[in-house]
PDB file of N, CA and C in Angstrom:
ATOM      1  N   UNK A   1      -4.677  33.765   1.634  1.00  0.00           N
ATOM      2  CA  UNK A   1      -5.396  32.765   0.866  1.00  0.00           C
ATOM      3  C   UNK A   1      -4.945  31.384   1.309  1.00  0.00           C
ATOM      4  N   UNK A   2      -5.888  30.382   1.721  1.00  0.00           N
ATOM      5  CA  UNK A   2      -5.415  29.074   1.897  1.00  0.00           C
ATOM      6  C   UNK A   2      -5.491  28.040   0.620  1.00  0.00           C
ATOM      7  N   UNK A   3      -4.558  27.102   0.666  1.00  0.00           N
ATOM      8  CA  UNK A   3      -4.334  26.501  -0.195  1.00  0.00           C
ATOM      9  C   UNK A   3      -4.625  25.070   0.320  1.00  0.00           C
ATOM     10  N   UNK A   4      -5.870  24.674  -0.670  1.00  0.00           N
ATOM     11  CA  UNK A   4      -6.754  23.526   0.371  1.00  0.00           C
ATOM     12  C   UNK A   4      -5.917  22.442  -0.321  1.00  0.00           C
ATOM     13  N   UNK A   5      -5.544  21.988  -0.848  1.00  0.00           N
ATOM     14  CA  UNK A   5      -4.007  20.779  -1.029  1.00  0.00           C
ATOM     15  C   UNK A   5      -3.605  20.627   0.498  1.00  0.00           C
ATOM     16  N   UNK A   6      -3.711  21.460   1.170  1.00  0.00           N
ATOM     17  CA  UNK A   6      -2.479  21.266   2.161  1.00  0.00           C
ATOM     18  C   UNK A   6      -3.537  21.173   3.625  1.00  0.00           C
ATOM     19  N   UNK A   7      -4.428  21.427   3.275  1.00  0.00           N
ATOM     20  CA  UNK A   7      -5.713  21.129   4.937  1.00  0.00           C
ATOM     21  C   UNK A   7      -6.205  19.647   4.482  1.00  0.00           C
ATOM     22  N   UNK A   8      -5.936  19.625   5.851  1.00  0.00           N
ATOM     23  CA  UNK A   8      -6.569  18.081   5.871  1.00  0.00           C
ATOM     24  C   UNK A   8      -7.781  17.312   5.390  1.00  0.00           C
ATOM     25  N   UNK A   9      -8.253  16.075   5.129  1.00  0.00           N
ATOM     26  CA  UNK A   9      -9.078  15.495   4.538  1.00  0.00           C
ATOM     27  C   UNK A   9      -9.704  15.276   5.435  1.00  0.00           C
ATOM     28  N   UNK A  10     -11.100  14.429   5.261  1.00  0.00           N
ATOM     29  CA  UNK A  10     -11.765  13.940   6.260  1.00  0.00           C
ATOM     30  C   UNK A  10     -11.231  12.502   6.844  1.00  0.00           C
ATOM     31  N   UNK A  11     -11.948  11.548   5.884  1.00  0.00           N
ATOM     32  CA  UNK A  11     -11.405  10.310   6.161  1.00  0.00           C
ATOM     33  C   UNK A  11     -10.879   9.368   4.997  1.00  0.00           C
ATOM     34  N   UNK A  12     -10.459   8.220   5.005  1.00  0.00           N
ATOM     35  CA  UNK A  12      -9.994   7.399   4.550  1.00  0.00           C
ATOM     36  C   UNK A  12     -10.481   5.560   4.973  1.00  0.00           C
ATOM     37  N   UNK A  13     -10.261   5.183   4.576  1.00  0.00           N
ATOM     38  CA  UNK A  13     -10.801   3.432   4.659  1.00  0.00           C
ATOM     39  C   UNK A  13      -9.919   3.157   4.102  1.00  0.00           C
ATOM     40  N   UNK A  14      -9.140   1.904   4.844  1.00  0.00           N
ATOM     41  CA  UNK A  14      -8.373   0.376   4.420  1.00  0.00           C
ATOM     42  C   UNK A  14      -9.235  -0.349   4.336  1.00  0.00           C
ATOM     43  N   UNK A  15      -9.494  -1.941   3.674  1.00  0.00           N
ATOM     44  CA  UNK A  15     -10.183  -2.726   4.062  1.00  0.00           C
ATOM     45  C   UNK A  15      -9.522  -3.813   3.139  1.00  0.00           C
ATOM     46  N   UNK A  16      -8.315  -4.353   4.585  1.00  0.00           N
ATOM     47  CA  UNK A  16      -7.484  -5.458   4.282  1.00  0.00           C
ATOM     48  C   UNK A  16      -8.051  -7.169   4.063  1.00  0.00           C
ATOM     49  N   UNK A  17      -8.423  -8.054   3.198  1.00  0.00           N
ATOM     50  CA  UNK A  17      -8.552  -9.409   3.324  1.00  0.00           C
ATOM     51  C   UNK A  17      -7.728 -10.837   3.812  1.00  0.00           C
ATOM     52  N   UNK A  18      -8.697 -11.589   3.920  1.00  0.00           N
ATOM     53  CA  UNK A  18      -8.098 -12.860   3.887  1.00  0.00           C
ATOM     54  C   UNK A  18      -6.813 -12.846   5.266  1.00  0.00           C
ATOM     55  N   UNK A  19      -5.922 -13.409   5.403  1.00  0.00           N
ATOM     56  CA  UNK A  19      -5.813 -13.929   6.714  1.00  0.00           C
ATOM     57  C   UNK A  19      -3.978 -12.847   6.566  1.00  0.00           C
ATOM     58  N   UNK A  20      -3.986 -12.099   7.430  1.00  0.00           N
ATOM     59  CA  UNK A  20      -3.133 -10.524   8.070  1.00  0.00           C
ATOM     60  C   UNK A  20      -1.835 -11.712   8.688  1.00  0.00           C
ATOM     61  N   UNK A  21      -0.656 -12.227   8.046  1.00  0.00           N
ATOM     62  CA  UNK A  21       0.167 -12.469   8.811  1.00  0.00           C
ATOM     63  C   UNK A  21       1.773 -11.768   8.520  1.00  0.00           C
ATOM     64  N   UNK A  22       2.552 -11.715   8.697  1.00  0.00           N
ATOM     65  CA  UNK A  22       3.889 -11.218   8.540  1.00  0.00           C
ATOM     66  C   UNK A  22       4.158 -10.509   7.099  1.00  0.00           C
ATOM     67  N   UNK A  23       3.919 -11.243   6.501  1.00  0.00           N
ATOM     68  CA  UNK A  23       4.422 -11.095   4.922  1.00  0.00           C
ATOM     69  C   UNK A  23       2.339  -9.510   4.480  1.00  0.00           C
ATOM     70  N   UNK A  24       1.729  -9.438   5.202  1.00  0.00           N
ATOM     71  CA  UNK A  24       1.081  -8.472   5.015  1.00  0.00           C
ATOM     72  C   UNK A  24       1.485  -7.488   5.763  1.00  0.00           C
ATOM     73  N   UNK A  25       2.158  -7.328   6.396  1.00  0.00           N
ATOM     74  CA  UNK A  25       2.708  -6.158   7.222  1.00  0.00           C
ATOM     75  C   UNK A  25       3.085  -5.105   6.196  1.00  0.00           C
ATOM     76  N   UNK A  26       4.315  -5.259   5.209  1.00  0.00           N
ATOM     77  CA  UNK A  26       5.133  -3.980   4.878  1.00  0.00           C
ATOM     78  C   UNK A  26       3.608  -3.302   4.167  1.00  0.00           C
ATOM     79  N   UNK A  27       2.890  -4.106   3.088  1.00  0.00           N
ATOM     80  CA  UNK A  27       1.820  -3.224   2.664  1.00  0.00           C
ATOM     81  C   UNK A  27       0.944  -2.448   3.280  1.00  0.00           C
ATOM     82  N   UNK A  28       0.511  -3.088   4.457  1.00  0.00           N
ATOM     83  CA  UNK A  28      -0.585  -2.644   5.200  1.00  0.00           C
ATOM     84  C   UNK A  28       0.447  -1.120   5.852  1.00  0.00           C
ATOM     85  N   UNK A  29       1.574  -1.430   6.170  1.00  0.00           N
ATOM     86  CA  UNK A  29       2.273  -0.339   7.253  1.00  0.00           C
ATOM     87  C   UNK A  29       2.250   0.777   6.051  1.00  0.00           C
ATOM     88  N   UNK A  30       2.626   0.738   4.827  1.00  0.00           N
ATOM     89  CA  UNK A  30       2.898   1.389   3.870  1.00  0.00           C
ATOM     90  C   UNK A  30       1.566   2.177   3.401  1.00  0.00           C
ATOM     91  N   UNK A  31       0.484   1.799   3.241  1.00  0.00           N
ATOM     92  CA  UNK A  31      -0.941   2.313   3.232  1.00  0.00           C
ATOM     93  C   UNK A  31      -1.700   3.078   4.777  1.00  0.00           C
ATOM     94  N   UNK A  32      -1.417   2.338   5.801  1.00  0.00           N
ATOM     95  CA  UNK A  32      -1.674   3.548   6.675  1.00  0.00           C
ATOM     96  C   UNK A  32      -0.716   4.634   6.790  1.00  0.00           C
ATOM     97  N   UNK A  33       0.307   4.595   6.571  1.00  0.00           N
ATOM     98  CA  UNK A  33       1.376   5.544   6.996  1.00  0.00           C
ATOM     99  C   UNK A  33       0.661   6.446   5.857  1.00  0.00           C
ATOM    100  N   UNK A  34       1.110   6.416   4.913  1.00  0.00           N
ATOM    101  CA  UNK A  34       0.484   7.340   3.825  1.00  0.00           C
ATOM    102  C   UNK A  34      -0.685   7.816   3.805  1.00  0.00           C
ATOM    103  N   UNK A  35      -1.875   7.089   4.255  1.00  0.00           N
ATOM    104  CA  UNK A  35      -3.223   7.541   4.404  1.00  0.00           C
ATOM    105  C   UNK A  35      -2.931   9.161   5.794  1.00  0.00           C
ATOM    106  N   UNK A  36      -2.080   8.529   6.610  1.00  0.00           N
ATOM    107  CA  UNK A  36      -1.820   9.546   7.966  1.00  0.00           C
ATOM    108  C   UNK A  36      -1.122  10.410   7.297  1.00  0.00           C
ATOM    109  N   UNK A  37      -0.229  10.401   6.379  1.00  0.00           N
ATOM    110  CA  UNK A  37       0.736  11.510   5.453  1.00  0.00           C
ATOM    111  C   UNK A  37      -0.006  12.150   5.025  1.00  0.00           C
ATOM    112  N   UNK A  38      -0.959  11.514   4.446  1.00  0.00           N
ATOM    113  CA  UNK A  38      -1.385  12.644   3.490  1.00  0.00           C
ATOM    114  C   UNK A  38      -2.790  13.751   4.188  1.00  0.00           C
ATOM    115  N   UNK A  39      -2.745  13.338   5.334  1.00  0.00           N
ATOM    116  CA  UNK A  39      -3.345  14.402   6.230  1.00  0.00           C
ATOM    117  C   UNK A  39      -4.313  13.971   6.679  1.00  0.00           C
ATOM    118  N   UNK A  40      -5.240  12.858   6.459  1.00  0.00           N
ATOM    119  CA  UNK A  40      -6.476  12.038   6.887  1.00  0.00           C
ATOM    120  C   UNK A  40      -6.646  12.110   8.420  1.00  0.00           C
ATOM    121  N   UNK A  41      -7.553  12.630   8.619  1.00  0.00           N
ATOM    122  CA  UNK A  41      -8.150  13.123  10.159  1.00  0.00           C
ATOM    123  C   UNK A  41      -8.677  11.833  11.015  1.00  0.00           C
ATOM    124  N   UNK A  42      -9.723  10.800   9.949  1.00  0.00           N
ATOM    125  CA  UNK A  42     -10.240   9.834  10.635  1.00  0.00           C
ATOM    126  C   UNK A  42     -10.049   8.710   9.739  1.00  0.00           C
ATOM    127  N   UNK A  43      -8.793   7.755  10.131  1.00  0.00           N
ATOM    128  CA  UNK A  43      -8.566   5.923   8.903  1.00  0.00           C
ATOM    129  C   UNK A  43      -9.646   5.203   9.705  1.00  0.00           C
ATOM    130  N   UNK A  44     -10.341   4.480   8.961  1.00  0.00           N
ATOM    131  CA  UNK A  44     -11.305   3.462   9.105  1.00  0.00           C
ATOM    132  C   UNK A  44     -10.376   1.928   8.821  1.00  0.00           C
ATOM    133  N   UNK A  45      -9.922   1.171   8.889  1.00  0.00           N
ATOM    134  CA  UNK A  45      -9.653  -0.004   8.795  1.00  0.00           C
ATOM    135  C   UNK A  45     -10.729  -1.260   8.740  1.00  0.00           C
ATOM    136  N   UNK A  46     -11.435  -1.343   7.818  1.00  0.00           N
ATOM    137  CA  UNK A  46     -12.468  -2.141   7.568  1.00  0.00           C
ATOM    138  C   UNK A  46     -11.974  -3.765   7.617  1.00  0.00           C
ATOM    139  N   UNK A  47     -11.951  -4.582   8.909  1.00  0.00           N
ATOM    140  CA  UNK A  47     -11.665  -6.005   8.981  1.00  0.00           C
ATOM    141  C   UNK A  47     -12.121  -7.124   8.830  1.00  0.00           C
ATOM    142  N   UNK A  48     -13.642  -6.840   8.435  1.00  0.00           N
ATOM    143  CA  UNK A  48     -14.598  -7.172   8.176  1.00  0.00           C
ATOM    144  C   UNK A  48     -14.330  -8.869   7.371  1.00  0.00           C
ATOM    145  N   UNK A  49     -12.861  -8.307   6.421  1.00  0.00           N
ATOM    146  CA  UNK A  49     -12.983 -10.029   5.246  1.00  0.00           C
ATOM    147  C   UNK A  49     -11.682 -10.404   6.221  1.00  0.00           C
ATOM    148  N   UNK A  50     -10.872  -9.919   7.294  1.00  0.00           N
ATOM    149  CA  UNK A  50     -10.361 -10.592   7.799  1.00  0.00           C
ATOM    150  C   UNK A  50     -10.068 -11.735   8.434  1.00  0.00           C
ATOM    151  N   UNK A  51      -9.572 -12.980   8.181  1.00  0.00           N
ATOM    152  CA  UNK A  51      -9.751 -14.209   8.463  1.00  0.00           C
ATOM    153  C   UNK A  51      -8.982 -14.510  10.118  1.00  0.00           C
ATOM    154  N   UNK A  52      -7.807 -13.748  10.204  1.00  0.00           N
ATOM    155  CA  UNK A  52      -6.743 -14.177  10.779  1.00  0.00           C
ATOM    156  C   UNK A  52      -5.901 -12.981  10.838  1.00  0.00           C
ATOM    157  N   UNK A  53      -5.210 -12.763  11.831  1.00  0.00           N
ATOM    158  CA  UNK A  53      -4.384 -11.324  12.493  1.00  0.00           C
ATOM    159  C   UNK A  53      -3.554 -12.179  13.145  1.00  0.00           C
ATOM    160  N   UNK A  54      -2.124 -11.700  12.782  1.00  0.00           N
ATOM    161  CA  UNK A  54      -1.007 -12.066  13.736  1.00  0.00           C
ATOM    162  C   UNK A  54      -0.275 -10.965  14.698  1.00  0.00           C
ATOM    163  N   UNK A  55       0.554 -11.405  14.984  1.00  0.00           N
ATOM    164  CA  UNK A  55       1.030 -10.629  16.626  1.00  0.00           C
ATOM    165  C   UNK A  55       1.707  -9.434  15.548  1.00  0.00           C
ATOM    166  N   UNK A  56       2.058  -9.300  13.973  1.00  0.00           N
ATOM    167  CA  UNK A  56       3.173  -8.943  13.532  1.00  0.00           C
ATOM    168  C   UNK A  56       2.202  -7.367  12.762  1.00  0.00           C
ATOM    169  N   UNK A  57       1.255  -8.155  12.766  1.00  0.00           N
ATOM    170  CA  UNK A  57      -0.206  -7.505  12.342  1.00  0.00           C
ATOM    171  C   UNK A  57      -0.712  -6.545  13.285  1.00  0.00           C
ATOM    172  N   UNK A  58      -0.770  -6.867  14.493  1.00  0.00           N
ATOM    173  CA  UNK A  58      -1.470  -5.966  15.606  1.00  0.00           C
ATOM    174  C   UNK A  58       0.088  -5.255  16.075  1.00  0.00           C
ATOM    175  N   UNK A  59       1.076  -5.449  15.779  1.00  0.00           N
ATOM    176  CA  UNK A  59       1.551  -4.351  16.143  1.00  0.00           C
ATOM    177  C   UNK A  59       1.711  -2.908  15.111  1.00  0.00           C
ATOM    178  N   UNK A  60       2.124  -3.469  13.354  1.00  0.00           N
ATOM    179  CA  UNK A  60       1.662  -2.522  12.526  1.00  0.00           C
ATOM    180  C   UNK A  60       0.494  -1.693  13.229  1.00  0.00           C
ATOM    181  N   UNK A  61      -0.956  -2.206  13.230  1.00  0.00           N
ATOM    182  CA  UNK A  61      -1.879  -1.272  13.809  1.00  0.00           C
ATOM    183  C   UNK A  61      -1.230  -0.302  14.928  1.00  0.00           C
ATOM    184  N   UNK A  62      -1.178  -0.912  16.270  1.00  0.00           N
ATOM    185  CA  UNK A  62      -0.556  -0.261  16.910  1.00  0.00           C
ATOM    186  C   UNK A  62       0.529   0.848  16.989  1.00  0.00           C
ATOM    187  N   UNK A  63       1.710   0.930  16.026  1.00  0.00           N
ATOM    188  CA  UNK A  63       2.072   1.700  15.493  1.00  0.00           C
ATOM    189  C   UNK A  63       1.416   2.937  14.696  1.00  0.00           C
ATOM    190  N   UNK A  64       0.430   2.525  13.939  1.00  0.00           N
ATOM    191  CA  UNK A  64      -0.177   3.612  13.355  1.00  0.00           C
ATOM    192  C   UNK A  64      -1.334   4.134  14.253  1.00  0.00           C
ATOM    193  N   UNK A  65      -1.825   3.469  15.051  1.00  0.00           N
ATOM    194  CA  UNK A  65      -2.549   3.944  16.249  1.00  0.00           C
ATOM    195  C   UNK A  65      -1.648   4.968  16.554  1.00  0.00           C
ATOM    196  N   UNK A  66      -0.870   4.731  17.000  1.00  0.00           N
ATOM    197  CA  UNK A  66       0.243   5.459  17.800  1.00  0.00           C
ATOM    198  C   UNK A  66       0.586   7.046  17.180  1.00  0.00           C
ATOM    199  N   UNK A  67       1.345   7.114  15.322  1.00  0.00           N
ATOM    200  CA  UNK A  67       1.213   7.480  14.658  1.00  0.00           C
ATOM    201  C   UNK A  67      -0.035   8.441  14.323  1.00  0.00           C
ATOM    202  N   UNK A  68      -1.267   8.089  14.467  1.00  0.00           N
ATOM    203  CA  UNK A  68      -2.374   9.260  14.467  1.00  0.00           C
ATOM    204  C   UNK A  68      -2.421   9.894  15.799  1.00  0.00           C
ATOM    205  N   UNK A  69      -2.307   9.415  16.777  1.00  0.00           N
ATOM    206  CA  UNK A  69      -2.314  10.154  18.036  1.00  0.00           C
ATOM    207  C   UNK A  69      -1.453  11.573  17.800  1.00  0.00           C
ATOM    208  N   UNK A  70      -0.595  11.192  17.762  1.00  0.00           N
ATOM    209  CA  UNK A  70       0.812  12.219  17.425  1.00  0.00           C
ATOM    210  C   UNK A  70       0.297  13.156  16.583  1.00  0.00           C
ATOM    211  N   UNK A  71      -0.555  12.828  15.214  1.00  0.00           N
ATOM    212  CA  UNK A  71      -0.774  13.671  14.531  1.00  0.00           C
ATOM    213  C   UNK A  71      -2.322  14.170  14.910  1.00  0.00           C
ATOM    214  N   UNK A  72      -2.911  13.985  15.746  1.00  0.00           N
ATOM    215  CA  UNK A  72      -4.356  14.265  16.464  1.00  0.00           C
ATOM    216  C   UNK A  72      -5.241  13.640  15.344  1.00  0.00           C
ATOM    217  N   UNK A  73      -4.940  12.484  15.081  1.00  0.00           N
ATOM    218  CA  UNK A  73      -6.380  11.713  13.768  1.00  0.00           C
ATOM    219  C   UNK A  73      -6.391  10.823  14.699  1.00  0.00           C
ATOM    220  N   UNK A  74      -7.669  10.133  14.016  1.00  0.00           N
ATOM    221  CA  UNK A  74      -8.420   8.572  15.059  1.00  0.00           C
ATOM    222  C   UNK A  74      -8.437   7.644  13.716  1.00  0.00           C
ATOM    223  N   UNK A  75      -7.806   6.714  14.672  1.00  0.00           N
ATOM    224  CA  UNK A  75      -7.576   5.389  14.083  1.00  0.00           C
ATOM    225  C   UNK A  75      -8.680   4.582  14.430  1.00  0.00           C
ATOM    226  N   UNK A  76      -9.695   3.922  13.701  1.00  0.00           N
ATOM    227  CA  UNK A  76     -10.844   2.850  13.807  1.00  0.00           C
ATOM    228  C   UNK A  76     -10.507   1.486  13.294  1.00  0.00           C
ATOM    229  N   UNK A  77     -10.727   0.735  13.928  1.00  0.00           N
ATOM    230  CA  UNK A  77     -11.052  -1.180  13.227  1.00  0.00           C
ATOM    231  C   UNK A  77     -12.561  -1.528  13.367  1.00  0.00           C
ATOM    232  N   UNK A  78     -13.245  -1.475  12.211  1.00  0.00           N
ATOM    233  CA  UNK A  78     -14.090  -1.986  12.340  1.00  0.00           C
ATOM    234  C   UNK A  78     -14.313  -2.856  10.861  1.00  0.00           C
ATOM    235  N   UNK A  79     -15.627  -3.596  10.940  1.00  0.00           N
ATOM    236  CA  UNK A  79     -16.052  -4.399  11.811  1.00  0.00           C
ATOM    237  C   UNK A  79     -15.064  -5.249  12.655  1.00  0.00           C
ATOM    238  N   UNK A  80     -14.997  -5.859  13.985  1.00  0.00           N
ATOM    239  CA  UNK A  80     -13.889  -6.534  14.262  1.00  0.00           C
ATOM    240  C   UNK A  80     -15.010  -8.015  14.753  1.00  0.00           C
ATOM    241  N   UNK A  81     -14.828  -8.731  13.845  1.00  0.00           N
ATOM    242  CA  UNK A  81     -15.854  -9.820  14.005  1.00  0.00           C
ATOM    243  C   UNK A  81     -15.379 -11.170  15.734  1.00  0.00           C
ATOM    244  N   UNK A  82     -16.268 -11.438  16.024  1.00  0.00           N
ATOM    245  CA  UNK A  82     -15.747 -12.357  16.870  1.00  0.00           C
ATOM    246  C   UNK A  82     -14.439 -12.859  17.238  1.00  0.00           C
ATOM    247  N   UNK A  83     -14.049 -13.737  16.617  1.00  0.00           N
ATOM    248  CA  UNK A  83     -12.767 -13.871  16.528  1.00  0.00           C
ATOM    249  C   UNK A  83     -11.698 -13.002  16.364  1.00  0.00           C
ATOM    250  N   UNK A  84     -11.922 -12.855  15.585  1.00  0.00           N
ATOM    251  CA  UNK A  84     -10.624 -11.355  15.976  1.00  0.00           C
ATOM    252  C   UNK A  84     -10.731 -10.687  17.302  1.00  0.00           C
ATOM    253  N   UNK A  85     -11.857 -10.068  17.730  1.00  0.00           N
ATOM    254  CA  UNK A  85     -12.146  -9.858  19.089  1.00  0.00           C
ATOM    255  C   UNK A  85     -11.491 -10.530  20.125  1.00  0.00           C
ATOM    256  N   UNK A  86     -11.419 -11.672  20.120  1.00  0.00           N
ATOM    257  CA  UNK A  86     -10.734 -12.757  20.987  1.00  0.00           C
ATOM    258  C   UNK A  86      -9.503 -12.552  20.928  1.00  0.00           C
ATOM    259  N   UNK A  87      -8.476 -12.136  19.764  1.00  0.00           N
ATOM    260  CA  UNK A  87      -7.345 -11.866  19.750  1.00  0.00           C
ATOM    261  C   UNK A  87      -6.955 -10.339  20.578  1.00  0.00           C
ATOM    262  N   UNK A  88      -7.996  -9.667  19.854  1.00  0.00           N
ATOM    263  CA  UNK A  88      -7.832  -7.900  20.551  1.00  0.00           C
ATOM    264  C   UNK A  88      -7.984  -8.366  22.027  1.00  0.00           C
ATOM    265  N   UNK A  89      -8.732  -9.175  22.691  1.00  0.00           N
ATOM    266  CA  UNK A  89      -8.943  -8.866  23.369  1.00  0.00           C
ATOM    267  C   UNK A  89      -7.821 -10.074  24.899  1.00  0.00           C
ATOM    268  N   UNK A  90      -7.137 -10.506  23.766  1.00  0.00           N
ATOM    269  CA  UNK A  90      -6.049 -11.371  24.481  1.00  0.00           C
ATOM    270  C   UNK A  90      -5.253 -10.775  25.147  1.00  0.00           C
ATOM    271  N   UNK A  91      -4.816  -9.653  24.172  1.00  0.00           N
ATOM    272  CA  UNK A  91      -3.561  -8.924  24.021  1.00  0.00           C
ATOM    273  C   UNK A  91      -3.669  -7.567  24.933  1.00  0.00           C
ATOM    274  N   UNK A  92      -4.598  -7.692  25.370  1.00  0.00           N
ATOM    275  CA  UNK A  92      -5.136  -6.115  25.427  1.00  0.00           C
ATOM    276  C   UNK A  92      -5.321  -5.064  25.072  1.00  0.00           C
ATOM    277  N   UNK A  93      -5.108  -5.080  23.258  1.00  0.00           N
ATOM    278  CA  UNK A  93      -5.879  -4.207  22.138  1.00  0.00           C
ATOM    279  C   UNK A  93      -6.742  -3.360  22.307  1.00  0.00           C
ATOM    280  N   UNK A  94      -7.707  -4.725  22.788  1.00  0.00           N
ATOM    281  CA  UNK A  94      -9.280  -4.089  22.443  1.00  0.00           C
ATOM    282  C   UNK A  94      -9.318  -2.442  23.775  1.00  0.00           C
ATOM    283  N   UNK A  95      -8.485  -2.028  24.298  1.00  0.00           N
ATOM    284  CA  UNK A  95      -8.317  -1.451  25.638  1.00  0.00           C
ATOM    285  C   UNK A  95      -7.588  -0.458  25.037  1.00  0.00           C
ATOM    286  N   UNK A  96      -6.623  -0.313  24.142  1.00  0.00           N
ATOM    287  CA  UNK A  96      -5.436   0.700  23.448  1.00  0.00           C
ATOM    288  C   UNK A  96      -5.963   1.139  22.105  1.00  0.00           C
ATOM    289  N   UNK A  97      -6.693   0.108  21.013  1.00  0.00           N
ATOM    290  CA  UNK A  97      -7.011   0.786  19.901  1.00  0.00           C
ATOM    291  C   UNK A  97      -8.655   0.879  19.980  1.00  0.00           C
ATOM    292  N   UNK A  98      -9.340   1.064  18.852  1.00  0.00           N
ATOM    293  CA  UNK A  98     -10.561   1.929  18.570  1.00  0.00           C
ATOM    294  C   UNK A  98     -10.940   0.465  17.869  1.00  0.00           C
ATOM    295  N   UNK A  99     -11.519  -0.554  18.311  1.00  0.00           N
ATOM    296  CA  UNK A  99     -12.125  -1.527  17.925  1.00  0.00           C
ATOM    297  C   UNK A  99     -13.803  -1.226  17.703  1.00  0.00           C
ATOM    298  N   UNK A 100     -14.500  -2.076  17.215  1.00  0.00           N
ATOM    299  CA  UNK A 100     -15.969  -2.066  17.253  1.00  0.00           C
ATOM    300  C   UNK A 100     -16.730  -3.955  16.916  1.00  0.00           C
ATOM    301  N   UNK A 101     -16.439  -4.129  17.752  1.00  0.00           N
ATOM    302  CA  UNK A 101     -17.309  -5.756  17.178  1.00  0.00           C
ATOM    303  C   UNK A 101     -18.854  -5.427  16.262  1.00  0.00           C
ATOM    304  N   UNK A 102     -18.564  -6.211  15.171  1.00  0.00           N
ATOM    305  CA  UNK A 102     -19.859  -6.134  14.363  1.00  0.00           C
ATOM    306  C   UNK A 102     -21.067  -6.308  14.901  1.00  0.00           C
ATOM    307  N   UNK A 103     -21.897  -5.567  14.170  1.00  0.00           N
ATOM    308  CA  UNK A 103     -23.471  -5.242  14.762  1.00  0.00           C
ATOM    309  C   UNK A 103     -24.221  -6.333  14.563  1.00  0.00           C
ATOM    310  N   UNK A 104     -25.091  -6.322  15.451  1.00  0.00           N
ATOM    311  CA  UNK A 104     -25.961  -7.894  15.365  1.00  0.00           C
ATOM    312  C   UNK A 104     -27.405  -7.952  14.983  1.00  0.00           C
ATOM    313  N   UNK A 105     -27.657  -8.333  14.111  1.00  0.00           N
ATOM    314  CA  UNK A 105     -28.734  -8.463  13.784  1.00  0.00           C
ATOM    315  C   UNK A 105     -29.948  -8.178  14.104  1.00  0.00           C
ATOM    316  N   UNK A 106     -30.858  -7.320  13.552  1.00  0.00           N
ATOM    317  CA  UNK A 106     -32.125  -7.112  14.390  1.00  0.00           C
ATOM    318  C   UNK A 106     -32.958  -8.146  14.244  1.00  0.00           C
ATOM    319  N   UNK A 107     -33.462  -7.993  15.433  1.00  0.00           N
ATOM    320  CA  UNK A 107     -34.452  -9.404  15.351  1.00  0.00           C
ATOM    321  C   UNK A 107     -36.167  -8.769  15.686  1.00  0.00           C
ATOM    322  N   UNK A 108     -37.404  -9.369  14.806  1.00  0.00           N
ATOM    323  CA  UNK A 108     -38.056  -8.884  14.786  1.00  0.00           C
ATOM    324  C   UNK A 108     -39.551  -9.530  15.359  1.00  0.00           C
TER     325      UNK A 108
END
C-alpha cells in the first residue's frame, strides 16, 4: 500500500515582490528550500512584481536551482520582465536557470 503523504506533489509557486535585495534572501532561501522538501516536482517563482534582484538574490535562486537538480524537480522564473532580463542576462543566468521573459502582447 502506498502512502500518498510521502509521493511527490506536482507544483508549487513563489511569487516574491517589490525590490529582492540581501535582507530578502533568508526568506526567500527558506520558502524554496521547503517547497523542494516537501517533495514539489515543478517551483514556479513568479517575478512578475519584482522591481529589483541583487547579486545576493540570484545566487539564493541559483542554489535552489541547483538544489532541484539534485532532487530531479525544475526550477522556473517567470515572468522575468525586461529588466530583470538584463540582469539574468549579465551574469549569465539567463543560460544556467529556467527564465521566461514575459509574453507580449497580441496585436490585432
Amino acid at each position: 500500500m502506498s502512502d500518498a503523504s510521502q509521493e511527490p506533489q506536482a507544483s508549487a509557486l513563489i511569487a516574491p515582490a517589490g525590490r529582492l535585495d540581501a535582507s530578502a534572501v533568508p526568506a526567500l532561501a527558506r520558502k524554496l528550500s521547503a517547497a523542494l522538501e516537501a517533495g514539489f516536482r515543478h517551483l514556479t517563482v513568479d517575478l512578475s512584481q519584482v522591481t529589483y534582484i541583487s547579486s545576493s538574490v540570484l545566487r539564493c535562486l541559483f542554489l535552489a536551482h541547483r538544489q532541484a537538480d539534485q532532487q530531479e524537480s525544475y526550477l522556473k522564473l517567470v515572468p522575468v520582465h525586461p529588466g530583470l532580463m538584463d540582469t539574468f542576462e549579465l551574469c549569465g543566468f539567463d543560460r544556467i536557470l529556467h527564465c521566461s521573459p514575459p509574453s507580449l502582447p497580441s496585436v490585432v
